[in-house]
Protein backbone atom coordinates (compact mmCIF):
# COMPACT_ATOMS: atom_id res chain seq x y z
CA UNK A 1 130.70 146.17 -24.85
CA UNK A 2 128.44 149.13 -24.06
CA UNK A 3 128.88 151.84 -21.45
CA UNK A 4 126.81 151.62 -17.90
CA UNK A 5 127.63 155.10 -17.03
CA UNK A 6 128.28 158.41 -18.75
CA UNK A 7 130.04 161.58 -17.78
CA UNK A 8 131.77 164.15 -19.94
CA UNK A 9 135.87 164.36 -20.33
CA UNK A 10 136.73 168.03 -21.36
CA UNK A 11 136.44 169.12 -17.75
CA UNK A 12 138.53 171.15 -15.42
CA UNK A 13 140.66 169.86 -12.76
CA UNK A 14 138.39 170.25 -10.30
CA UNK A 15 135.16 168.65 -12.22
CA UNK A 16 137.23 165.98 -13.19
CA UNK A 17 138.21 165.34 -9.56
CA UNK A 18 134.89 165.47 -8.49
CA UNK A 19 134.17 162.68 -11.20
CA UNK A 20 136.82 160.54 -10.25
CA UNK A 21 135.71 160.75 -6.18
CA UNK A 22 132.05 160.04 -7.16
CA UNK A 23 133.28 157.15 -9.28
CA UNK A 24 135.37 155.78 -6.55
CA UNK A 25 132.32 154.78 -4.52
CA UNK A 26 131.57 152.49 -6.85
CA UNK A 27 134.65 150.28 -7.19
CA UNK A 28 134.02 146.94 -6.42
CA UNK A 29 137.40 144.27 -5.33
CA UNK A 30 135.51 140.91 -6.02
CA UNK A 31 135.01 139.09 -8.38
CA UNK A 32 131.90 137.87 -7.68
CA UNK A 33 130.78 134.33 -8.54
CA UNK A 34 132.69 133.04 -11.53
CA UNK A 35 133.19 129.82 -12.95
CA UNK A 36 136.33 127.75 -12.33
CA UNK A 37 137.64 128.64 -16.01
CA UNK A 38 137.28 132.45 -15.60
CA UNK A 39 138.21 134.69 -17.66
CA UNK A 40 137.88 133.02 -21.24
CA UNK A 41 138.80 136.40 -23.27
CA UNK A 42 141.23 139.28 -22.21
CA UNK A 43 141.71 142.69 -23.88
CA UNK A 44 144.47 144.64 -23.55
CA UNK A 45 144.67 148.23 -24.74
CA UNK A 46 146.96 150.81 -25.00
CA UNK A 47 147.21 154.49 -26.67
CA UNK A 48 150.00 156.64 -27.94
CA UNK A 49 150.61 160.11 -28.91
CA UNK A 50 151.47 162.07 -32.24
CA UNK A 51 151.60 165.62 -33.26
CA UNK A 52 147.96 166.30 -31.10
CA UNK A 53 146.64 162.82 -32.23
CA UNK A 54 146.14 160.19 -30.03
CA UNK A 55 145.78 156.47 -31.29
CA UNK A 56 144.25 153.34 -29.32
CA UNK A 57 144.27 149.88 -30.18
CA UNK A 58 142.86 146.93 -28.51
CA UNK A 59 143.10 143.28 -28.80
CA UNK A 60 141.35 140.71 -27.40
CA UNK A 61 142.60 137.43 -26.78
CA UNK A 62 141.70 134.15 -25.72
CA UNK A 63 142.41 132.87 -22.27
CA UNK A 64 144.85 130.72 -21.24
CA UNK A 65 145.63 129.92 -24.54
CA UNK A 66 146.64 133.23 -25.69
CA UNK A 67 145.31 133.00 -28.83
CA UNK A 68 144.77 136.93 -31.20
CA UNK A 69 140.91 136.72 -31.33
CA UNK A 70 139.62 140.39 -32.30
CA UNK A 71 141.48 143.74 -33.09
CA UNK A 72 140.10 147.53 -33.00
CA UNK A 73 141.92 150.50 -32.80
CA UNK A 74 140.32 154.37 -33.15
CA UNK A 75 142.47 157.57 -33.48
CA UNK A 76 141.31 160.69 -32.35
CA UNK A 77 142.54 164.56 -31.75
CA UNK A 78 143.46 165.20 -28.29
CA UNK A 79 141.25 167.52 -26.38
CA UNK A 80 142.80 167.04 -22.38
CA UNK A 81 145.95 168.06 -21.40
CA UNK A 82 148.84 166.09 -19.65
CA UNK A 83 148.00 165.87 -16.21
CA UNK A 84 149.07 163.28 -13.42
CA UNK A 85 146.69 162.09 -11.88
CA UNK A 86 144.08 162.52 -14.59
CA UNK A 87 145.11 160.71 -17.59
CA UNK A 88 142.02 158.92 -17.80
CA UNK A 89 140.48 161.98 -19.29
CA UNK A 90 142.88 162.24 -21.94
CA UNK A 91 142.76 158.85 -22.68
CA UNK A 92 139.40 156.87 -22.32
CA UNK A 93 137.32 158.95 -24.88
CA UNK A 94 139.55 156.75 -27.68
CA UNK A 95 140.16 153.74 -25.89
CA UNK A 96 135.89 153.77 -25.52
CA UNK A 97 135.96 154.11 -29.14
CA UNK A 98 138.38 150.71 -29.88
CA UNK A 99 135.85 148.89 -26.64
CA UNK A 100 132.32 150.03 -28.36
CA UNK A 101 133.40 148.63 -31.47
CA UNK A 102 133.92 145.00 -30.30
CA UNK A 103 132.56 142.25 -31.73
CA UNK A 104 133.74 139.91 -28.59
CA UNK A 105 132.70 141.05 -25.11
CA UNK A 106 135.77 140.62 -23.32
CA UNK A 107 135.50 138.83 -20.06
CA UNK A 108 138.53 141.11 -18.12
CA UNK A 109 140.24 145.20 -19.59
CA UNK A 110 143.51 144.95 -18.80
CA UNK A 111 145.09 148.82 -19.13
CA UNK A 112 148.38 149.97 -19.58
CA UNK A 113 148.04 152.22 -16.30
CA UNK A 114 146.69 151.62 -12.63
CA UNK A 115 143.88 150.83 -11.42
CA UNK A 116 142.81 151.68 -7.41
CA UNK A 117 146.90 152.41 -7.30
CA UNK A 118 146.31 156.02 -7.61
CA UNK A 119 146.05 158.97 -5.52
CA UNK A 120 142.37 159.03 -5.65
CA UNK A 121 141.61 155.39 -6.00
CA UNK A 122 140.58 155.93 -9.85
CA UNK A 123 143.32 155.17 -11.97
CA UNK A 124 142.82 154.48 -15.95
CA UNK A 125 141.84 150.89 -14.76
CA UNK A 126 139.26 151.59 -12.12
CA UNK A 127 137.80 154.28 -14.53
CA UNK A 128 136.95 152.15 -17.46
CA UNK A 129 135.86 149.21 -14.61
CA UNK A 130 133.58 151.52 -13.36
CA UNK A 131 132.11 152.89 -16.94
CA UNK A 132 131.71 149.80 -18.59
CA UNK A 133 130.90 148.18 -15.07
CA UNK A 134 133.22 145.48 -16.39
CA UNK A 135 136.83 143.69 -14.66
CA UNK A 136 139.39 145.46 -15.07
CA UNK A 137 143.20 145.47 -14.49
CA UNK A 138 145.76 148.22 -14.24
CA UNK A 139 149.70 146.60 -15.20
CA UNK A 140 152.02 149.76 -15.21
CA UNK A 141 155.79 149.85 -15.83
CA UNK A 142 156.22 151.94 -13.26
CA UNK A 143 154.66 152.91 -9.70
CA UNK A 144 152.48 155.97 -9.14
CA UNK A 145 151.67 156.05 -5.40
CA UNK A 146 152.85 153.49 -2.96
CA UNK A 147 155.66 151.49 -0.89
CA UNK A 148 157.22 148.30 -1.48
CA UNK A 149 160.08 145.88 -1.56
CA UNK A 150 161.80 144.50 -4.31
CA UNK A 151 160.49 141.69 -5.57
CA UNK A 152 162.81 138.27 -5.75
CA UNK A 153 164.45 138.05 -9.26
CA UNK A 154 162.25 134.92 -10.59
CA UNK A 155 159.58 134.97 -12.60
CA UNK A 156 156.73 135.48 -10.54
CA UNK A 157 157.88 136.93 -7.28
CA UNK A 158 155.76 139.15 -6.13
CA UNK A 159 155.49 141.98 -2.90
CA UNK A 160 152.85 144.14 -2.23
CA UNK A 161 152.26 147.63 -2.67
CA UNK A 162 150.54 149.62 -0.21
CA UNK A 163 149.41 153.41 0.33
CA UNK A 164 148.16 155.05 2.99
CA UNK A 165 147.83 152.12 5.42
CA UNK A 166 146.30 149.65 2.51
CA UNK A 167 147.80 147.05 -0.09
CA UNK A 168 146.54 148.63 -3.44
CA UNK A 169 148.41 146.35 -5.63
CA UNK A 170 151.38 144.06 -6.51
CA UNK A 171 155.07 144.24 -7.81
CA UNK A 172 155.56 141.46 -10.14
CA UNK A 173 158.42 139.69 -11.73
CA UNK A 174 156.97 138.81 -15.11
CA UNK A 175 160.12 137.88 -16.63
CA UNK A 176 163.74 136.81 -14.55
CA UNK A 177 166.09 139.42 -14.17
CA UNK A 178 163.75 142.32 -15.69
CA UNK A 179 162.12 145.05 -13.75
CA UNK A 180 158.49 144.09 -12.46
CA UNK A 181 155.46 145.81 -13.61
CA UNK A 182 153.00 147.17 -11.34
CA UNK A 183 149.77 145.17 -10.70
CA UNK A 184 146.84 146.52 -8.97
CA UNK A 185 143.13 145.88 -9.70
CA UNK A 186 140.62 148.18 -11.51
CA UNK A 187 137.13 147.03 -10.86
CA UNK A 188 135.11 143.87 -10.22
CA UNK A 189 138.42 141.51 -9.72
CA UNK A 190 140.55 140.71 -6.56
CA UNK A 191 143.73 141.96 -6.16
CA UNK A 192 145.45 137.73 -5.52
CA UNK A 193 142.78 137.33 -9.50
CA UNK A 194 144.11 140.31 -10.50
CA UNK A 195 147.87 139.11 -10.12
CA UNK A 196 147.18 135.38 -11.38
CA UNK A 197 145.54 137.20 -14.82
CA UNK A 198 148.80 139.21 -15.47
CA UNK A 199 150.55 136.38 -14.80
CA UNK A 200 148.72 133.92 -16.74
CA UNK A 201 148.88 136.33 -19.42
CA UNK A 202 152.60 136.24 -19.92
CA UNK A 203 154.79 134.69 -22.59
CA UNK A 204 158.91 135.45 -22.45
CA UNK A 205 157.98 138.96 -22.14
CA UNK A 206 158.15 141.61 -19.63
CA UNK A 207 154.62 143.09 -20.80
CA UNK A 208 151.48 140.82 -20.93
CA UNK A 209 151.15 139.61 -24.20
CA UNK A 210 147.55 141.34 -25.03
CA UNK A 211 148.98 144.57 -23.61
CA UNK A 212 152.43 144.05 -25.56
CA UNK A 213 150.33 143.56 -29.18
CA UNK A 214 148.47 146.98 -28.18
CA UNK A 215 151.55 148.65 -27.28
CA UNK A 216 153.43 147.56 -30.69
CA UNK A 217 149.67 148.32 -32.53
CA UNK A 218 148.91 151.64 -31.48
CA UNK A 219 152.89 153.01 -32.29
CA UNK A 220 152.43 151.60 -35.68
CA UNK A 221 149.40 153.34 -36.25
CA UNK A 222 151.30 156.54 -35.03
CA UNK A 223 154.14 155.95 -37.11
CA UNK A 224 152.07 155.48 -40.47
């Protein structure tokens, strides 16, 4: 993978908002023409936090089949603060470091974050979407911004999620019985694609399997 655009992360609030509205222009919800097989390869990646270090890992796997393909992971010290809203700032300088590294260009990013289900339309999702000018997805555990309903208790149920007058996503029963995640898309992908990906991507888990392997990756590197 290689980066489309560049911008720097140690900002202040207000540069980094300024970033995030500029990048917004240039989200895209389509998918564009694919073929009838699309998306081959998924990555999933995910970061976690130690003593001022933080850790990313990413795995790429094939699609449907759900098959461990490629693994990178990157540790770095932490330079942004904790700051809803902006975690992409904290965050993306490592995870770019797992992505750059790849040996397999990954057909769709799926993040453990949101994606246009943000306050500013530029969630974790959306921001590496729009960097790498790849698809992305954003599958969080819990909601940021929006309304819904709770979805039925089968696997698969889904209900929208709206904010501000506009469905930015999906709730999602990935599992029966468990909470849903929340769905919404990044960049370059449909919200209905970005909803049959997660899906497709699921085993007996809550979590999406390449997003569950970069979980579990990146808190054993943390823990070593």
């Amino acid at each position: 993978m290689k980066t489309i655009i560049t911008h720097p992360f140690d900002v202040s609030i207000e540069e980094a908002r300024r970033i995030q509205d500029e990048l917004r222009r240039r989200v895209i919800l389509e998918c564009g023409e694919h073929a009838s097989n699309w998306p081959e390869t998924v990555v999933g990646v995910d970061v976690a936090f130690r003593n001022g270090i933080v850790y990313a890992a990413c795995d790429v796997f094939s699609y449907p089949q759900l098959e461990l393909l490629e693994e990178k992971t990157a540790f770095r010290r932490v330079t942004y603060p904790y700051i809803p809203g902006f975690l992409s700032f904290r965050e993306i300088p490592v995870i770019m470091n797992t992505l750059l590294s790849l040996e397999i260009e990954p057909d769709i990013v799926i993040c453990d974050g949101q994606g246009v289900a943000h306050p500013r339309g530029m969630g974790l999702a959306s921001h590496i979407g729009v960097i790498f000018e790849k698809p992305t997805i954003g599958c969080a555990k819990s909601r940021l911004v929006g309304e819904y309903k709770e979805p039925g208790i089968e696997k698969g149920s889904v209900t929208t999620l709206s904010y501000r007058g506009r469905v930015v996503g999906y709730v999602v029963r990935t599992r029966k019985g468990v909470k849903p995640v929340f769905v919404s898309p990044g960049n370059l992908i449909s919200l209905g694609d970005a909803v049959r990906v997660i899906i497709g991507c699921v085993r007996d888990r809550r979590i999406p399997e390449p997003l569950r392997i970069a979980d579990k990756r990146s808190k054993e590197l943390k823990n070593v």
